[in-house]
PDB file of N, CA and C in Angstrom:
ATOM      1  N   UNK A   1      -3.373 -45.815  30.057  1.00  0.00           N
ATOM      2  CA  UNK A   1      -3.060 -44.537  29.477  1.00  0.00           C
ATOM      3  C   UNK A   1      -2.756 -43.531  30.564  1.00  0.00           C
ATOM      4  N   UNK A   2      -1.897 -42.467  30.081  1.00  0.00           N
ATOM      5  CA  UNK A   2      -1.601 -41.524  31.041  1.00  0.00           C
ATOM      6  C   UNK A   2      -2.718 -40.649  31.638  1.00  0.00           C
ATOM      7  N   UNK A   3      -3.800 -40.195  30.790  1.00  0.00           N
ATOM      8  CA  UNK A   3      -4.904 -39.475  31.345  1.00  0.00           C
ATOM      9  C   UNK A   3      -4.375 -38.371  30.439  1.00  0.00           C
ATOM     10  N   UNK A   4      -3.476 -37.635  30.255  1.00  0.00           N
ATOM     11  CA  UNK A   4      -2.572 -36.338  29.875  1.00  0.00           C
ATOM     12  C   UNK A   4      -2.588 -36.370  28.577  1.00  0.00           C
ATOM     13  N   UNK A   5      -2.553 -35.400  27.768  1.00  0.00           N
ATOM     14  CA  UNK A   5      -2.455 -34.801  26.470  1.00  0.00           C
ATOM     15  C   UNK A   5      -0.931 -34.688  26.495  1.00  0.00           C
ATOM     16  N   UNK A   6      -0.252 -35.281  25.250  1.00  0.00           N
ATOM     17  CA  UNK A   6       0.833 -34.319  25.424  1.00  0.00           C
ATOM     18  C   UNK A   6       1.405 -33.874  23.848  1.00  0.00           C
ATOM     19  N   UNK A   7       2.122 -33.000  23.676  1.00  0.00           N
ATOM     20  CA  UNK A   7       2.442 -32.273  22.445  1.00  0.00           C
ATOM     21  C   UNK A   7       4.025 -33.177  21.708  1.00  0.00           C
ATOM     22  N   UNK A   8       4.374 -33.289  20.638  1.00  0.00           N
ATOM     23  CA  UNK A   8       5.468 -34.080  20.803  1.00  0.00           C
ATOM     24  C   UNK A   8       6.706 -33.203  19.419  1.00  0.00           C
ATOM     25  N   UNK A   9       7.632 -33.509  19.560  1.00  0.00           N
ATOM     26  CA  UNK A   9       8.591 -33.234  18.714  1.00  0.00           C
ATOM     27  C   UNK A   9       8.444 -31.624  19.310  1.00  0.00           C
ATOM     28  N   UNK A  10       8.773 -30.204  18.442  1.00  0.00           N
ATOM     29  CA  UNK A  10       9.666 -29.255  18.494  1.00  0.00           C
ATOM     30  C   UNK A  10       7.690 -28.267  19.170  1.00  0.00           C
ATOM     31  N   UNK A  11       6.290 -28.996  19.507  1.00  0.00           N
ATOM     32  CA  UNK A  11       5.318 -28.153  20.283  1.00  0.00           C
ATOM     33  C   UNK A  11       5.793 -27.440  21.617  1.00  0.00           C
ATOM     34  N   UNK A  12       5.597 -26.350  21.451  1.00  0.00           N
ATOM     35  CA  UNK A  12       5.555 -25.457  23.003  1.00  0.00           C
ATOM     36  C   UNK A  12       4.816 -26.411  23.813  1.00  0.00           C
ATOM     37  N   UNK A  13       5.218 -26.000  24.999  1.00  0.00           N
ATOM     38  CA  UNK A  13       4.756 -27.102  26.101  1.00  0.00           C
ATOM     39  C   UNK A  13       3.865 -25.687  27.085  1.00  0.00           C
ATOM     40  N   UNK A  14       2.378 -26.470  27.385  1.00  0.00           N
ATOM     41  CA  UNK A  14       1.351 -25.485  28.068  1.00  0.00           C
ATOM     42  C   UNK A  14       2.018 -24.912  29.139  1.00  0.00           C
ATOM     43  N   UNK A  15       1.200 -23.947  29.596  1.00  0.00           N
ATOM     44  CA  UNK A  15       1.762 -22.814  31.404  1.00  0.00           C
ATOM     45  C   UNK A  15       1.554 -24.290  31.941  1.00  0.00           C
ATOM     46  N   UNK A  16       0.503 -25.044  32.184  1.00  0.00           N
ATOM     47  CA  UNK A  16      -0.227 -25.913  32.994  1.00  0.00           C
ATOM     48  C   UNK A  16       0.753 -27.046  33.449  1.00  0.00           C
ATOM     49  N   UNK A  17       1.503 -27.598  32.116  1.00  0.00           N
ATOM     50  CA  UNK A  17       2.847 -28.758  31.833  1.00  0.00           C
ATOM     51  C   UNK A  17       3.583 -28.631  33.086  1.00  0.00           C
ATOM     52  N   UNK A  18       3.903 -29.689  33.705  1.00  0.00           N
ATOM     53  CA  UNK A  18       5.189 -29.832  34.885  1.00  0.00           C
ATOM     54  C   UNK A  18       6.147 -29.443  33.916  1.00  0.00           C
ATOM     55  N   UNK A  19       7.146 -28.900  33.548  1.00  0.00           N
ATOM     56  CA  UNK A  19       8.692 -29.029  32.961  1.00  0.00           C
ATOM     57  C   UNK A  19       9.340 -30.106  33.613  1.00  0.00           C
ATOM     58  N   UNK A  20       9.084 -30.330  35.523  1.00  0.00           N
ATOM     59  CA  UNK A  20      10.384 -31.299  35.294  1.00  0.00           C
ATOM     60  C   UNK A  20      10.325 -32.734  34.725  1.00  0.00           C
ATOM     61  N   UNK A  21       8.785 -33.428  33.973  1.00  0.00           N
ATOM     62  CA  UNK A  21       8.613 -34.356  33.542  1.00  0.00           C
ATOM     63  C   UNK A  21       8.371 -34.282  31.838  1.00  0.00           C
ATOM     64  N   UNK A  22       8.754 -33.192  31.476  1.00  0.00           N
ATOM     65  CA  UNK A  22       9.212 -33.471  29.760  1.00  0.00           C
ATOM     66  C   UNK A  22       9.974 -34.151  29.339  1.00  0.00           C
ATOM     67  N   UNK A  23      10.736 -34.527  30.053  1.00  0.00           N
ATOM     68  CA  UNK A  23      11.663 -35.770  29.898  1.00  0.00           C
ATOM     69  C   UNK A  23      11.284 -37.298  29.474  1.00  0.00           C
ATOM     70  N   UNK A  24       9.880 -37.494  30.191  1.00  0.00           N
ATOM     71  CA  UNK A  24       8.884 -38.431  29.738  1.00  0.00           C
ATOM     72  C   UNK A  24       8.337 -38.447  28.004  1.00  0.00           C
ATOM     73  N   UNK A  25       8.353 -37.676  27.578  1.00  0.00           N
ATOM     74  CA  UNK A  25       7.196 -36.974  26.727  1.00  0.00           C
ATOM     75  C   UNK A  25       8.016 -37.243  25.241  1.00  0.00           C
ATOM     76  N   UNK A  26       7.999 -39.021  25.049  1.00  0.00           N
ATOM     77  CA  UNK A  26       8.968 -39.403  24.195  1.00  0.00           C
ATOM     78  C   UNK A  26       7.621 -40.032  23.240  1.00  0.00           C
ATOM     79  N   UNK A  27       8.575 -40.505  21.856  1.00  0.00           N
ATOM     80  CA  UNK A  27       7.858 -41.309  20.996  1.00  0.00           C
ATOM     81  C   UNK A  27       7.242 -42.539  21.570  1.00  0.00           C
ATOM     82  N   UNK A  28       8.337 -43.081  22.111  1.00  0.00           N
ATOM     83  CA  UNK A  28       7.837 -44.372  22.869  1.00  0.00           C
ATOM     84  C   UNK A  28       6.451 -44.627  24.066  1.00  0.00           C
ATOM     85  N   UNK A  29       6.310 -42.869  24.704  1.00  0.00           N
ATOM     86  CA  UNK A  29       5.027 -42.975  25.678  1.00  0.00           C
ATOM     87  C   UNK A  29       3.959 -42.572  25.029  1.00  0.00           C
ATOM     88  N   UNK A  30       4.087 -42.075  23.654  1.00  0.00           N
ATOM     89  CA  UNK A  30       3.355 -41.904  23.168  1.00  0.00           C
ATOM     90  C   UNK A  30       2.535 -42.792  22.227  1.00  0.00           C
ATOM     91  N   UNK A  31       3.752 -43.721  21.603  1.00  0.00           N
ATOM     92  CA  UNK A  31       2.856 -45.377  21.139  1.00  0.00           C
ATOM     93  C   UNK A  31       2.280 -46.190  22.304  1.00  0.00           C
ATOM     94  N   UNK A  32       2.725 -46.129  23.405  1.00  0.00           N
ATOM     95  CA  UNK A  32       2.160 -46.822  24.382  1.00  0.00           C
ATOM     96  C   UNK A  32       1.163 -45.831  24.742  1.00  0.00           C
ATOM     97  N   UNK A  33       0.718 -45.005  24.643  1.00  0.00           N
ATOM     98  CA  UNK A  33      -0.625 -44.784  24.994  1.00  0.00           C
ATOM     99  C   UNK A  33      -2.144 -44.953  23.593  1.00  0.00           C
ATOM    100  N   UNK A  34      -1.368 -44.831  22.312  1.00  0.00           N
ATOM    101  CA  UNK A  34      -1.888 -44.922  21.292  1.00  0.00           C
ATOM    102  C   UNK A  34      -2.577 -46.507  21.229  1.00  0.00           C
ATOM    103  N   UNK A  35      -1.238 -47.558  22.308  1.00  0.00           N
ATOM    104  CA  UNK A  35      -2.000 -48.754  21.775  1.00  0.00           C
ATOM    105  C   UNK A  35      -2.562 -49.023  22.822  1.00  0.00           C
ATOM    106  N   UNK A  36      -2.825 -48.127  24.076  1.00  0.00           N
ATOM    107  CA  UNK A  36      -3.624 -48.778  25.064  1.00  0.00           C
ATOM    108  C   UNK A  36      -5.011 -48.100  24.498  1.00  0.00           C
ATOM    109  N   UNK A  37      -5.205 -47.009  24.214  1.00  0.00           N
ATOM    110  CA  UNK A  37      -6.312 -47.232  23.369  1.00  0.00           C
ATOM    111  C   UNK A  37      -7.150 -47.776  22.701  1.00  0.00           C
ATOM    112  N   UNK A  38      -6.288 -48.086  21.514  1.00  0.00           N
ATOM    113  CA  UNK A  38      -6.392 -49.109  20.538  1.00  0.00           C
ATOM    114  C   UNK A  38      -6.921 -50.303  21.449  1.00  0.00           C
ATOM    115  N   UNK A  39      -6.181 -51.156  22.191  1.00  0.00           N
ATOM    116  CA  UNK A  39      -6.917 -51.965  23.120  1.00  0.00           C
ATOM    117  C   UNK A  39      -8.226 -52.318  23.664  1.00  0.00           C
ATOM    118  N   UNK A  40      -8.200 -50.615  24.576  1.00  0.00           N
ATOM    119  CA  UNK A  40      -9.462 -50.318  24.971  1.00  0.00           C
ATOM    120  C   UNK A  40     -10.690 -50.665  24.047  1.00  0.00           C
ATOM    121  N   UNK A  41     -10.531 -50.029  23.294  1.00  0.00           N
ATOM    122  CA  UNK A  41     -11.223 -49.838  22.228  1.00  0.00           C
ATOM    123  C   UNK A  41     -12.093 -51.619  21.044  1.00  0.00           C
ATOM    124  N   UNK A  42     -10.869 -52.609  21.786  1.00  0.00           N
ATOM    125  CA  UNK A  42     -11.224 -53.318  20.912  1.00  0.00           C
ATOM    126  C   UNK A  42     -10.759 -53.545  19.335  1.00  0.00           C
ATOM    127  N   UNK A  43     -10.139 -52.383  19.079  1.00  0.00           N
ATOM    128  CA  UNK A  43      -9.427 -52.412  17.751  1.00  0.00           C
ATOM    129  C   UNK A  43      -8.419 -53.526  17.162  1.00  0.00           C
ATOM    130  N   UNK A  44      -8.014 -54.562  16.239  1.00  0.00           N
ATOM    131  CA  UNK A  44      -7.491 -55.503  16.254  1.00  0.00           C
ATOM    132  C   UNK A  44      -6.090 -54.560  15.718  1.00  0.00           C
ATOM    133  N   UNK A  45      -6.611 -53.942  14.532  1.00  0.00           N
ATOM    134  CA  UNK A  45      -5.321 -53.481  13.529  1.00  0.00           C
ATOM    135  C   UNK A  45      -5.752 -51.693  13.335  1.00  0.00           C
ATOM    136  N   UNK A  46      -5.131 -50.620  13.476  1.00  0.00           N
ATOM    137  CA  UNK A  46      -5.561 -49.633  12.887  1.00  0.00           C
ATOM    138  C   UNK A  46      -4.541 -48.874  12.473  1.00  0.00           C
ATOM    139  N   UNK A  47      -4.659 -47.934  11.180  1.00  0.00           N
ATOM    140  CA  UNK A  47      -3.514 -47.098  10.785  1.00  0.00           C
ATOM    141  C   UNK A  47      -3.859 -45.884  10.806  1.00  0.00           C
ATOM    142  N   UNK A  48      -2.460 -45.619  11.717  1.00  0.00           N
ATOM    143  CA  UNK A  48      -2.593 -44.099  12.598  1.00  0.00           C
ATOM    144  C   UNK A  48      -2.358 -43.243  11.715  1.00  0.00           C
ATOM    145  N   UNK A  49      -2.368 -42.012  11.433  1.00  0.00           N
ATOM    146  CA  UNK A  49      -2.020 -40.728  10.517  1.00  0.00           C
ATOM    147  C   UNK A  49      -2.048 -39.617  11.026  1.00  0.00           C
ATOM    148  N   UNK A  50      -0.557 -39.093  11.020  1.00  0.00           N
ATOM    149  CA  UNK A  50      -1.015 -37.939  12.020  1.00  0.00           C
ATOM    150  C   UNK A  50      -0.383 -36.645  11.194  1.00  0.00           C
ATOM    151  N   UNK A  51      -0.679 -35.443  10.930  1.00  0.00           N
ATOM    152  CA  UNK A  51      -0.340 -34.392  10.435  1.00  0.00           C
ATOM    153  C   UNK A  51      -0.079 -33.393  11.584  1.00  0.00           C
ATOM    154  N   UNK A  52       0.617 -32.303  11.265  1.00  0.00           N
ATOM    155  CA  UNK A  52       0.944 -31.330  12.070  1.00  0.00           C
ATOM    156  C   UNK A  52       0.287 -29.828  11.429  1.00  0.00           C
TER     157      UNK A  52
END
């Protein structure tokens, strides 16, 4: 996992945020951190739900 929080789709991005690596800050790094979790964790199967 990245260590990092990050906000996704149309969220303001923190003072704290690099800008020049929002470019990263895709759907795809964001399932890959969801399933290294999941991993971690031991989880076989889980269903994610996420609201805004």
């Amino acid at each position: 996992m990245s260590g990092l929080w990050r906000g996704c789709g149309r969220s303001t991005p923190w003072a704290i945020d690099d800008l020049e690596r929002l470019d990263e800050n895709t759907t795809a790094a964001l399932i890959d951190d969801l399933e290294a979790l999941r991993a971690h964790l031991g989880i076989d199967a889980w269903l994610v739900h996420g609201v805004s």
